[in-house]
PDB file of N, CA and C in Angstrom:
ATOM      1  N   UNK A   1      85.467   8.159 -12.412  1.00  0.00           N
ATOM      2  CA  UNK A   1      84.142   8.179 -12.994  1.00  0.00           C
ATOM      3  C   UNK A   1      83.109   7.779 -11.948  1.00  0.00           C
ATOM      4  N   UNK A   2      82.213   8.471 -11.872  1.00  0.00           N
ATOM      5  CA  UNK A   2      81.240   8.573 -10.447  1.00  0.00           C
ATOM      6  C   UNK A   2      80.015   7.717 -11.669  1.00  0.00           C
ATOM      7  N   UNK A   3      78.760   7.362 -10.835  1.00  0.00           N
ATOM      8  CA  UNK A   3      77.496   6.412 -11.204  1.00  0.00           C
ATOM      9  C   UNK A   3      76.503   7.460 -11.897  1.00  0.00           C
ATOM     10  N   UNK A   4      76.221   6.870 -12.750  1.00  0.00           N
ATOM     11  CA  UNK A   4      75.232   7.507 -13.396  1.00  0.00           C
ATOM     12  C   UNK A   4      73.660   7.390 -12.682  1.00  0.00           C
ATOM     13  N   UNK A   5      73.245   9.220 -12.673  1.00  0.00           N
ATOM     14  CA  UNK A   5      72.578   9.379 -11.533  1.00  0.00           C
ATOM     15  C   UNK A   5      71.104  10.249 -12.574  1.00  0.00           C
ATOM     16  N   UNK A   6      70.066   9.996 -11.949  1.00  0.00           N
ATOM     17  CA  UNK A   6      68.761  10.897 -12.919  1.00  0.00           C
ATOM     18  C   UNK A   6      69.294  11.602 -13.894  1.00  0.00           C
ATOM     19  N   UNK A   7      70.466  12.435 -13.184  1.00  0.00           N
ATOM     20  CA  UNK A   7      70.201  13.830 -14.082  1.00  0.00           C
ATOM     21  C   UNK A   7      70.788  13.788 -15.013  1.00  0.00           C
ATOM     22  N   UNK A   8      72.008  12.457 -15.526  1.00  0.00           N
ATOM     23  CA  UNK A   8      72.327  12.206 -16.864  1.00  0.00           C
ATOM     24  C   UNK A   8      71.445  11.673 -18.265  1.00  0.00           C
ATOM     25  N   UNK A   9      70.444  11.057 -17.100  1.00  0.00           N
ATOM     26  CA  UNK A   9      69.239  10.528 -18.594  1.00  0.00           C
ATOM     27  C   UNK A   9      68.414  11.412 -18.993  1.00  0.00           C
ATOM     28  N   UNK A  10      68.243  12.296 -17.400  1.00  0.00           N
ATOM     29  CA  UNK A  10      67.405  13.332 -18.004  1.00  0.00           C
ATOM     30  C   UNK A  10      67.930  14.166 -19.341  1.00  0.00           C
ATOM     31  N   UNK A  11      68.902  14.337 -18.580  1.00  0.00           N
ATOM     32  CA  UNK A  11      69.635  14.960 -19.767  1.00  0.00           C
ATOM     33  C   UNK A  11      69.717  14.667 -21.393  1.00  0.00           C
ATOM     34  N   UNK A  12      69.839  13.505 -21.002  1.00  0.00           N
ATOM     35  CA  UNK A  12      69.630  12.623 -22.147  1.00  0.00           C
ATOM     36  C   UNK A  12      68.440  12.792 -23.160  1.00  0.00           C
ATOM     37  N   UNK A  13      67.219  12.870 -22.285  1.00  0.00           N
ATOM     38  CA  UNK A  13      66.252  12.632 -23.040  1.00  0.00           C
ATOM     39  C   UNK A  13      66.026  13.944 -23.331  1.00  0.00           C
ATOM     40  N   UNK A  14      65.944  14.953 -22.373  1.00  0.00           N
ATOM     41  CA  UNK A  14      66.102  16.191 -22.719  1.00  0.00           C
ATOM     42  C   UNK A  14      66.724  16.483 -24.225  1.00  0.00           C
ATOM     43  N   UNK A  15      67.800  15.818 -24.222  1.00  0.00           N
ATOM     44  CA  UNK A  15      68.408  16.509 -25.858  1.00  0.00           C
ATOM     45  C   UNK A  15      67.864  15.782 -26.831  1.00  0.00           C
ATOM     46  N   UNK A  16      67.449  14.418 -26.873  1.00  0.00           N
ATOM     47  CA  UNK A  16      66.665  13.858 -27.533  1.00  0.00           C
ATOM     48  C   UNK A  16      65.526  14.205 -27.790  1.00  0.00           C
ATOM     49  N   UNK A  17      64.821  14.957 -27.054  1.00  0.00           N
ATOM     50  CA  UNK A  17      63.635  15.314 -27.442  1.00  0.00           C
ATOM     51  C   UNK A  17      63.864  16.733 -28.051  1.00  0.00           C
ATOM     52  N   UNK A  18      64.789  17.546 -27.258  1.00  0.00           N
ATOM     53  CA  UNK A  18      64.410  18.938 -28.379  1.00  0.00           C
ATOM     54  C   UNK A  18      64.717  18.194 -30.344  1.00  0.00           C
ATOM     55  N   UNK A  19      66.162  17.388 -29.898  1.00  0.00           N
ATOM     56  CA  UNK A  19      66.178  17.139 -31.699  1.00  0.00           C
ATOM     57  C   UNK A  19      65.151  16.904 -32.502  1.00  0.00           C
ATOM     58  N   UNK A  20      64.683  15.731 -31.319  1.00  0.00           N
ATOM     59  CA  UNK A  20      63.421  15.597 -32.445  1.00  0.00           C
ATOM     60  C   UNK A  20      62.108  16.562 -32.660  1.00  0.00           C
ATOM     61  N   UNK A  21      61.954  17.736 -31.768  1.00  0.00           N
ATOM     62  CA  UNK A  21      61.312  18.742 -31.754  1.00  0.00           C
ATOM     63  C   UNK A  21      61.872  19.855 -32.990  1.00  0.00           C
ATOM     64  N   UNK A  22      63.160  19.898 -32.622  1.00  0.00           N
ATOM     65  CA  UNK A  22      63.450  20.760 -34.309  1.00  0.00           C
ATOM     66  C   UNK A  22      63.018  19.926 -35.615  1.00  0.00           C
ATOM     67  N   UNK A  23      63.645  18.218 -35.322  1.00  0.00           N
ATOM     68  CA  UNK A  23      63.603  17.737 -36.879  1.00  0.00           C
ATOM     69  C   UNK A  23      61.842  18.271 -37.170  1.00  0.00           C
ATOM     70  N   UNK A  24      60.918  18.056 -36.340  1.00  0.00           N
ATOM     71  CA  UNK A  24      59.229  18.334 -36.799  1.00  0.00           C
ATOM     72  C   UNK A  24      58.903  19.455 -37.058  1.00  0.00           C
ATOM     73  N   UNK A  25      60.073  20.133 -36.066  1.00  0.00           N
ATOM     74  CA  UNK A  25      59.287  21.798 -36.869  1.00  0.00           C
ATOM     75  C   UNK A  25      60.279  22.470 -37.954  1.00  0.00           C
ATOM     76  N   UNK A  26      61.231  21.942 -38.455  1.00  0.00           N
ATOM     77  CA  UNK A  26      62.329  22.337 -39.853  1.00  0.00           C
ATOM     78  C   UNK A  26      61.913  21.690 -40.906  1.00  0.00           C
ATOM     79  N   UNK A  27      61.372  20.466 -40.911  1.00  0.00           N
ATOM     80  CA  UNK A  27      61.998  19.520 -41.867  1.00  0.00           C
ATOM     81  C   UNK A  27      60.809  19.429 -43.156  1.00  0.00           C
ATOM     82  N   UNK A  28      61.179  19.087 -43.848  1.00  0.00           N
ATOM     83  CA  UNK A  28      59.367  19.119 -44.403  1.00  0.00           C
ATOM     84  C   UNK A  28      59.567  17.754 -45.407  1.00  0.00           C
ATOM     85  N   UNK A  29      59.978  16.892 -45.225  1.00  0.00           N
ATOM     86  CA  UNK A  29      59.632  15.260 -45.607  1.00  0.00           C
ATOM     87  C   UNK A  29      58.926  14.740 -44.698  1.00  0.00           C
ATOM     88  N   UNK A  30      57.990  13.962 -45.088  1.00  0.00           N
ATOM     89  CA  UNK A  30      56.875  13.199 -43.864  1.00  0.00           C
ATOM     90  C   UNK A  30      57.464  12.178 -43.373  1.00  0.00           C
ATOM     91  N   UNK A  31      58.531  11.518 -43.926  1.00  0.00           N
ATOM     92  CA  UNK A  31      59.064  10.796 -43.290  1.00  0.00           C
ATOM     93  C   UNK A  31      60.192  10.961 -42.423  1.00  0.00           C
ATOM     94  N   UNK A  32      60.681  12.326 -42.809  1.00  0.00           N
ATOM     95  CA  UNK A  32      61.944  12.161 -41.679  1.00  0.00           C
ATOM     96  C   UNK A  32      60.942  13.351 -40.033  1.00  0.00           C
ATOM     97  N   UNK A  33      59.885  13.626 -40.970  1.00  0.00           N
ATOM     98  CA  UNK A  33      58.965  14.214 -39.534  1.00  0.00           C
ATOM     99  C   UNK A  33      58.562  12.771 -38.619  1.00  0.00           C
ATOM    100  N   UNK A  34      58.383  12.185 -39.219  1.00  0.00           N
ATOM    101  CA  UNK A  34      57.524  10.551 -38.567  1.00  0.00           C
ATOM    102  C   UNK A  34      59.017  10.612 -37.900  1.00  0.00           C
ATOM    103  N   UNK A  35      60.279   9.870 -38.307  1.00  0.00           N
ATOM    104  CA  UNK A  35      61.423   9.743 -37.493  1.00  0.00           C
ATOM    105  C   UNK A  35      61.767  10.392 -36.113  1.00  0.00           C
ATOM    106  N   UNK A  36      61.026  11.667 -36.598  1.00  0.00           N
ATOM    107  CA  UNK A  36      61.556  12.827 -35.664  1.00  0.00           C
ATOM    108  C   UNK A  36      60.415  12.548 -34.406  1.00  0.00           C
ATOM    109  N   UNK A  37      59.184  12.195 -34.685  1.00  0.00           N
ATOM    110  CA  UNK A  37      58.133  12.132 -33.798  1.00  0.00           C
ATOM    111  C   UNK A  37      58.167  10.519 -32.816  1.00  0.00           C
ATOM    112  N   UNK A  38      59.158   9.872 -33.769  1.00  0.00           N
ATOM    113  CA  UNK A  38      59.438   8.573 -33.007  1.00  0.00           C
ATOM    114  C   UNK A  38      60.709   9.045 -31.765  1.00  0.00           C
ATOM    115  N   UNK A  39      61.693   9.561 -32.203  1.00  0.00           N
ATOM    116  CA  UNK A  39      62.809   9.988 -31.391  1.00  0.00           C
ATOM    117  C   UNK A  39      62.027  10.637 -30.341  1.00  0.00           C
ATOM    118  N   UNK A  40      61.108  11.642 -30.298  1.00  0.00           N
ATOM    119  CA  UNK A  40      60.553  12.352 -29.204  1.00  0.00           C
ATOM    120  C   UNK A  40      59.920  11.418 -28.285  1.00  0.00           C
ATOM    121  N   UNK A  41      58.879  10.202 -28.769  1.00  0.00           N
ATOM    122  CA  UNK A  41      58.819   8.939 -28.243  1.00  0.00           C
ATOM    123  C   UNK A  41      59.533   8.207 -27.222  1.00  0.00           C
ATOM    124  N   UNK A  42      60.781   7.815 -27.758  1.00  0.00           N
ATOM    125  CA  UNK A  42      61.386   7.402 -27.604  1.00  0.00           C
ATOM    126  C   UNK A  42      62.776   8.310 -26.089  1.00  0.00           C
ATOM    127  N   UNK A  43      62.155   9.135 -26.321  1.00  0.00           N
ATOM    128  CA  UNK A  43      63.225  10.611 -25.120  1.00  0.00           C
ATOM    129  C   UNK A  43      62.109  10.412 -24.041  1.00  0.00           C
ATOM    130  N   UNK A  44      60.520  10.145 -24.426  1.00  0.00           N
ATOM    131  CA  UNK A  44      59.856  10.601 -22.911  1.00  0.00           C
ATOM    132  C   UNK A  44      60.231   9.029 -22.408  1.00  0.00           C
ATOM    133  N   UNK A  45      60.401   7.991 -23.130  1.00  0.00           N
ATOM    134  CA  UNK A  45      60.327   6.515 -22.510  1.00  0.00           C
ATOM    135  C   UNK A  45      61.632   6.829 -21.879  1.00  0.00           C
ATOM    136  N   UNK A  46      62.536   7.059 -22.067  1.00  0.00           N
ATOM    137  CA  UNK A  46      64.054   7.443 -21.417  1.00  0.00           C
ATOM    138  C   UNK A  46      63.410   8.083 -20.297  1.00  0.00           C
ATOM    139  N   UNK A  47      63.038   8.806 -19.845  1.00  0.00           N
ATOM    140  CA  UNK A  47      63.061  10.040 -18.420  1.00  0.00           C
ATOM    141  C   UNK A  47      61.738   9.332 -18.120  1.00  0.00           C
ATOM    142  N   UNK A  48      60.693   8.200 -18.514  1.00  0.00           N
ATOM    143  CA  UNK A  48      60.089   7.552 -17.573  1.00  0.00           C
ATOM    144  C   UNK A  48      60.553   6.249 -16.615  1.00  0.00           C
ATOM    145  N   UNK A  49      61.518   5.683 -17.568  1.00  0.00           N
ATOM    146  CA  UNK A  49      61.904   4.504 -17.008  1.00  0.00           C
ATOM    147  C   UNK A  49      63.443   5.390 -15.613  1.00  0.00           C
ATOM    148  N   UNK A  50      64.174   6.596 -16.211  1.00  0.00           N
ATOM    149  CA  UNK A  50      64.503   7.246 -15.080  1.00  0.00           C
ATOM    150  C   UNK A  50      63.725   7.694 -13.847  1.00  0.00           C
ATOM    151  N   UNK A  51      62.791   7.955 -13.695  1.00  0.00           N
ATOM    152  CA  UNK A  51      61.925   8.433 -12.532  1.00  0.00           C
ATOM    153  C   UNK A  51      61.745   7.234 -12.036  1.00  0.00           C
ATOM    154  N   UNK A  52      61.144   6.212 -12.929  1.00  0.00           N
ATOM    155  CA  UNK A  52      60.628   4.594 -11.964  1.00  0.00           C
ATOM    156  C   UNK A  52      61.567   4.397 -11.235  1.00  0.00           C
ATOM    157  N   UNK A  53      62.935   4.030 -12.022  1.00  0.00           N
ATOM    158  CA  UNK A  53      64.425   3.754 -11.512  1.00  0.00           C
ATOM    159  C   UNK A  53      64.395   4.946  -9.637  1.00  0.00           C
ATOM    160  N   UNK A  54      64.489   5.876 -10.123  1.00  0.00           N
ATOM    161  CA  UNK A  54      64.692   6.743  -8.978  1.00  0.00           C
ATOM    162  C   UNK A  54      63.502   6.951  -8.053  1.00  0.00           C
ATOM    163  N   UNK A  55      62.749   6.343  -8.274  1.00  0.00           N
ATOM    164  CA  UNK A  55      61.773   6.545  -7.107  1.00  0.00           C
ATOM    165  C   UNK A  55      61.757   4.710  -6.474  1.00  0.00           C
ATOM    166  N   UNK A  56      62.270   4.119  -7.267  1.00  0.00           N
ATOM    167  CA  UNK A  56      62.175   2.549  -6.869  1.00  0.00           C
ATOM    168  C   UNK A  56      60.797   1.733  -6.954  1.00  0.00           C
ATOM    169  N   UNK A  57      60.345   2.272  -7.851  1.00  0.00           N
ATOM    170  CA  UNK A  57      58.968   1.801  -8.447  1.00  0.00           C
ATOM    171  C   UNK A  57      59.018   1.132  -9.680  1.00  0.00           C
ATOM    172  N   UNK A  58      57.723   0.653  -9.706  1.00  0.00           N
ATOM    173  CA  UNK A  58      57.755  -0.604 -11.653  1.00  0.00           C
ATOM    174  C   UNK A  58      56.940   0.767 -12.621  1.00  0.00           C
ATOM    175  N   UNK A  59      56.383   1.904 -11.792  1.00  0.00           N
ATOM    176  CA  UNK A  59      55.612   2.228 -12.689  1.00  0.00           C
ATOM    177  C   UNK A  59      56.049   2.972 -13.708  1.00  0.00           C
ATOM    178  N   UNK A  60      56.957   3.788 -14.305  1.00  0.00           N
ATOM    179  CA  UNK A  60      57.510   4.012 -15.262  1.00  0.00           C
ATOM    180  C   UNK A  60      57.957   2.817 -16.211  1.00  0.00           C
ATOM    181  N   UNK A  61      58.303   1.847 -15.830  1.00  0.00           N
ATOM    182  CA  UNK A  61      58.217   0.423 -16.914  1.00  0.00           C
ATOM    183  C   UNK A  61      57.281   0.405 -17.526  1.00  0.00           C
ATOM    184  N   UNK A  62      56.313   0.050 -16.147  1.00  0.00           N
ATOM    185  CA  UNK A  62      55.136   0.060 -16.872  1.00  0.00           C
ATOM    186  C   UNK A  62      54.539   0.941 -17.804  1.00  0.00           C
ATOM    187  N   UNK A  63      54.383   2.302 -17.830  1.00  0.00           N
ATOM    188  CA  UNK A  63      54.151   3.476 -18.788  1.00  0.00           C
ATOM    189  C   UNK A  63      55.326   3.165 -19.889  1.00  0.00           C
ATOM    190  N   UNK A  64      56.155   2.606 -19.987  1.00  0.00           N
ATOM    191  CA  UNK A  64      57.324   2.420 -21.217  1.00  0.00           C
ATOM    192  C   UNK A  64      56.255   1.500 -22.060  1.00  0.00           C
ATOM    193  N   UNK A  65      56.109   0.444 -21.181  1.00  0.00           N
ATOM    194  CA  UNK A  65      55.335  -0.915 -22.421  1.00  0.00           C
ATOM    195  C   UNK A  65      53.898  -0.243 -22.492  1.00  0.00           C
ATOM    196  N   UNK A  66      53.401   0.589 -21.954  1.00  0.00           N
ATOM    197  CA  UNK A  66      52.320   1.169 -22.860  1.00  0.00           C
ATOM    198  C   UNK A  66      52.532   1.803 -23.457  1.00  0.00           C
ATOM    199  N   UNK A  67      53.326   2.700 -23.530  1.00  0.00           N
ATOM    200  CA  UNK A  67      53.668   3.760 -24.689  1.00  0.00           C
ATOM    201  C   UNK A  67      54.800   2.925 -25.564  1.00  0.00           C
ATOM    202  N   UNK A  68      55.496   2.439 -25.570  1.00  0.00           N
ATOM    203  CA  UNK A  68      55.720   1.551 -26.678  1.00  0.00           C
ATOM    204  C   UNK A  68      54.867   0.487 -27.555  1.00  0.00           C
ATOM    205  N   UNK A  69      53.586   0.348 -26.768  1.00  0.00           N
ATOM    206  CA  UNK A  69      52.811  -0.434 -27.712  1.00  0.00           C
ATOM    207  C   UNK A  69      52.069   0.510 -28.337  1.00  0.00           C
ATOM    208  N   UNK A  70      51.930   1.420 -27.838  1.00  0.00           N
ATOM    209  CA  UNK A  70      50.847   2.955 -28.711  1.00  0.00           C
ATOM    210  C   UNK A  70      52.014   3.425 -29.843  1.00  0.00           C
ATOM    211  N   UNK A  71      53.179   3.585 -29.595  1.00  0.00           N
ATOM    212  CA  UNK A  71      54.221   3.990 -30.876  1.00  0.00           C
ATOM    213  C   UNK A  71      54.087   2.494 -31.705  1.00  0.00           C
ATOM    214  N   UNK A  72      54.022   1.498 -31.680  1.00  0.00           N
ATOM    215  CA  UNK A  72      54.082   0.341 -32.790  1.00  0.00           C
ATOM    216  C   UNK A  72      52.994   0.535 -33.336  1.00  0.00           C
ATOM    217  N   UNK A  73      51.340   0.879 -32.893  1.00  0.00           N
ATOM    218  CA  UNK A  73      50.249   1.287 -33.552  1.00  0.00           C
ATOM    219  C   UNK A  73      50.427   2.450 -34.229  1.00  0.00           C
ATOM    220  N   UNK A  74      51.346   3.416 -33.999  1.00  0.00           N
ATOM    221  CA  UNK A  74      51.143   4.783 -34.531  1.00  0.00           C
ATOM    222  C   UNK A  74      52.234   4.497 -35.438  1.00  0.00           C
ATOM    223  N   UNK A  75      53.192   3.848 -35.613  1.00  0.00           N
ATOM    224  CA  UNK A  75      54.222   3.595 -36.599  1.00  0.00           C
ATOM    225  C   UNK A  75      53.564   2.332 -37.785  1.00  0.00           C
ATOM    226  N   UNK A  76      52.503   1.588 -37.226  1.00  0.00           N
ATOM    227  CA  UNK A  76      52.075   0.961 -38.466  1.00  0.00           C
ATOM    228  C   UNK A  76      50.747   1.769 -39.640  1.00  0.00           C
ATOM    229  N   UNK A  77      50.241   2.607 -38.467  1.00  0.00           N
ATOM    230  CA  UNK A  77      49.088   3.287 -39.410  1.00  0.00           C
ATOM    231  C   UNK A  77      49.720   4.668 -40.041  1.00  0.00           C
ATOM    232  N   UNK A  78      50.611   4.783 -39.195  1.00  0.00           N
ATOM    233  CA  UNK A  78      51.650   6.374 -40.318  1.00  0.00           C
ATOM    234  C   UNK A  78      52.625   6.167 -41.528  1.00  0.00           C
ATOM    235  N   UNK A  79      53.113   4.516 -41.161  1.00  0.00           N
ATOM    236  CA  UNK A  79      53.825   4.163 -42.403  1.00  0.00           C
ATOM    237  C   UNK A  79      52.829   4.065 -43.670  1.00  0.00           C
ATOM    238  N   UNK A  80      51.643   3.560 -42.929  1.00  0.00           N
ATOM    239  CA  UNK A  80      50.826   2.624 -44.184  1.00  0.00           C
ATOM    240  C   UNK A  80      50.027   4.383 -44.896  1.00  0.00           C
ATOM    241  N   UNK A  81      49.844   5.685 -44.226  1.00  0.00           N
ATOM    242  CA  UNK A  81      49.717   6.681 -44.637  1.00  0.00           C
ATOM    243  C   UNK A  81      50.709   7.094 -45.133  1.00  0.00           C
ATOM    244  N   UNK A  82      52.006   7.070 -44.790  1.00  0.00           N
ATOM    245  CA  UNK A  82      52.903   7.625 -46.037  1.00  0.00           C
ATOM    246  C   UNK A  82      53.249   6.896 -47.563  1.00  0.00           C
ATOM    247  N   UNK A  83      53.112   5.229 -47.016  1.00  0.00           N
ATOM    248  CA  UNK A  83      53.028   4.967 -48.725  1.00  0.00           C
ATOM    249  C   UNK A  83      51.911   5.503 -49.685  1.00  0.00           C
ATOM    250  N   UNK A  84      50.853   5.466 -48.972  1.00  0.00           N
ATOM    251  CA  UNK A  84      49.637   5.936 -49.317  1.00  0.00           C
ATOM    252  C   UNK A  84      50.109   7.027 -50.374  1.00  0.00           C
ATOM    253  N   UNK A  85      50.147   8.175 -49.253  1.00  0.00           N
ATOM    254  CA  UNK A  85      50.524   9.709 -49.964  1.00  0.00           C
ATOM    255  C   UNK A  85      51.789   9.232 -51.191  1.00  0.00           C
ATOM    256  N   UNK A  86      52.871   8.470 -50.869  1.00  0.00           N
ATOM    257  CA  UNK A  86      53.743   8.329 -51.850  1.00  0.00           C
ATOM    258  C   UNK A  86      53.116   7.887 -53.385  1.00  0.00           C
ATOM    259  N   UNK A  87      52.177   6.923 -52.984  1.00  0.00           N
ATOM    260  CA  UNK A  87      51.866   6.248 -54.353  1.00  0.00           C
ATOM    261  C   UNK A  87      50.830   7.256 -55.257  1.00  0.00           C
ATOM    262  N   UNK A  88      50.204   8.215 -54.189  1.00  0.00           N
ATOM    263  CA  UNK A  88      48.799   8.917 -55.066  1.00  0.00           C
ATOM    264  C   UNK A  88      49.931  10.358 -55.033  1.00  0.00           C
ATOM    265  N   UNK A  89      50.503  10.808 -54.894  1.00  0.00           N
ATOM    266  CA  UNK A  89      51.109  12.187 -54.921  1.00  0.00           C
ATOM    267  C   UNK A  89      52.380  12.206 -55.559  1.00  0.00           C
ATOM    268  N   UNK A  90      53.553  10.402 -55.461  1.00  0.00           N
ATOM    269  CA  UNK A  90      54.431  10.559 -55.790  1.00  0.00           C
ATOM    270  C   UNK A  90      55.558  11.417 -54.954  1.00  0.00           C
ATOM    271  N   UNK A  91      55.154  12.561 -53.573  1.00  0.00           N
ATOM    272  CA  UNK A  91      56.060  12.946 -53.548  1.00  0.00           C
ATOM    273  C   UNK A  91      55.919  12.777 -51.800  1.00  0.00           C
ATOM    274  N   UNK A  92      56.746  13.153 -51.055  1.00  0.00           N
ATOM    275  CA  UNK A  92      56.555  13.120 -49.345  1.00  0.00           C
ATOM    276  C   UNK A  92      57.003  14.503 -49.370  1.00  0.00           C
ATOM    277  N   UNK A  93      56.696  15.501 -49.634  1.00  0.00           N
ATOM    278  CA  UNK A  93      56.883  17.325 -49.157  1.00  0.00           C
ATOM    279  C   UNK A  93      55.678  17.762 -49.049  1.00  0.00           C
ATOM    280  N   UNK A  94      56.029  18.273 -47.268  1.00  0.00           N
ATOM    281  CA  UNK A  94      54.261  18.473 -46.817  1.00  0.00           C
ATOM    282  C   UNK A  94      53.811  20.013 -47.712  1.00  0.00           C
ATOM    283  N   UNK A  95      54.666  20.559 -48.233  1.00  0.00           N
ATOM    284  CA  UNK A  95      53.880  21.651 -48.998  1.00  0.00           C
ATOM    285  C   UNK A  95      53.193  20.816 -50.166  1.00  0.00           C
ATOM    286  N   UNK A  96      53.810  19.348 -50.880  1.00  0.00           N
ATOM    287  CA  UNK A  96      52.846  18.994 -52.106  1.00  0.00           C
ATOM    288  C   UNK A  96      51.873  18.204 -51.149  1.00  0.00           C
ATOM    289  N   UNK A  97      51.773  17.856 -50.342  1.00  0.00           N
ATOM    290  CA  UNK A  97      50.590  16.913 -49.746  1.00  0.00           C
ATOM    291  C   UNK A  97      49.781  17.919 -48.853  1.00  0.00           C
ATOM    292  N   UNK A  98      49.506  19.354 -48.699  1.00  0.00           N
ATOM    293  CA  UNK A  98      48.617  20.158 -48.317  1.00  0.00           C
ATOM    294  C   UNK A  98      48.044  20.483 -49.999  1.00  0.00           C
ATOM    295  N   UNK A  99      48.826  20.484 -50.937  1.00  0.00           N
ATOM    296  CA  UNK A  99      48.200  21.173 -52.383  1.00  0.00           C
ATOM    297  C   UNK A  99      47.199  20.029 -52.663  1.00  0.00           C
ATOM    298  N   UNK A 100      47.559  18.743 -51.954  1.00  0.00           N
ATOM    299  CA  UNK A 100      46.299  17.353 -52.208  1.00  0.00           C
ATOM    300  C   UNK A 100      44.987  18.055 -51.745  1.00  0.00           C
ATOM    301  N   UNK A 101      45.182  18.728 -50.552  1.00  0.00           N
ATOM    302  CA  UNK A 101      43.593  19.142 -49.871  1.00  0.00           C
ATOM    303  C   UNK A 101      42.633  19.849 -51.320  1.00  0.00           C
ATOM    304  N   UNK A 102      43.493  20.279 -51.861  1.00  0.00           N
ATOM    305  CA  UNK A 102      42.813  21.548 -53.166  1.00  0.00           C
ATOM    306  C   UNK A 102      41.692  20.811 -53.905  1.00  0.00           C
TER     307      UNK A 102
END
């Protein structure tokens, strides 16, 4: 077994991100789209903290703890919008929460 080298995380994040690129464009619960938009999140922080690693720099860390503090803001104001929609619509299917616009 040889060292794990860029092109396995890339890889990594690579597949992590298409998944979560299908779950957003298949799925039609708002919440398992939110999941899906966190995983994609979560794939570019993977292949940034790889590049820092491989170039021998902090700055991909650094871009991790900013973009992880922008996903904790975007995960508290999207949760607090999906209870929202849950409690006035009852349902999370983005075809009944576009019939809200009507």
């Amino acid at each position: 077994m040889g060292e794990l080298g860029i092109e396995h995380f890339l890889f990594l994040s690579a597949a992590l991100f298409i998944i979560g690129m299908m779950g957003v464009l298949t799925r039609r619960n708002v919440l398992i789209i939110f999941m899906c938009v966190e995983l994609m999140v979560t794939a570019v922080n993977i292949s940034l903290v790889a590049f820092g690693v491989a170039t021998d720099t902090m700055n991909g860390q650094a871009f991790v703890i900013f973009t992880v503090s922008v996903a904790a803001a975007e995960a508290a104001v999207g949760l607090g919008i999906i209870l929202a929609l849950n409690r006035r619509g009852k349902s999370l299917d983005v075809d009944d929460i576009r019939a809200l616009r009507d």
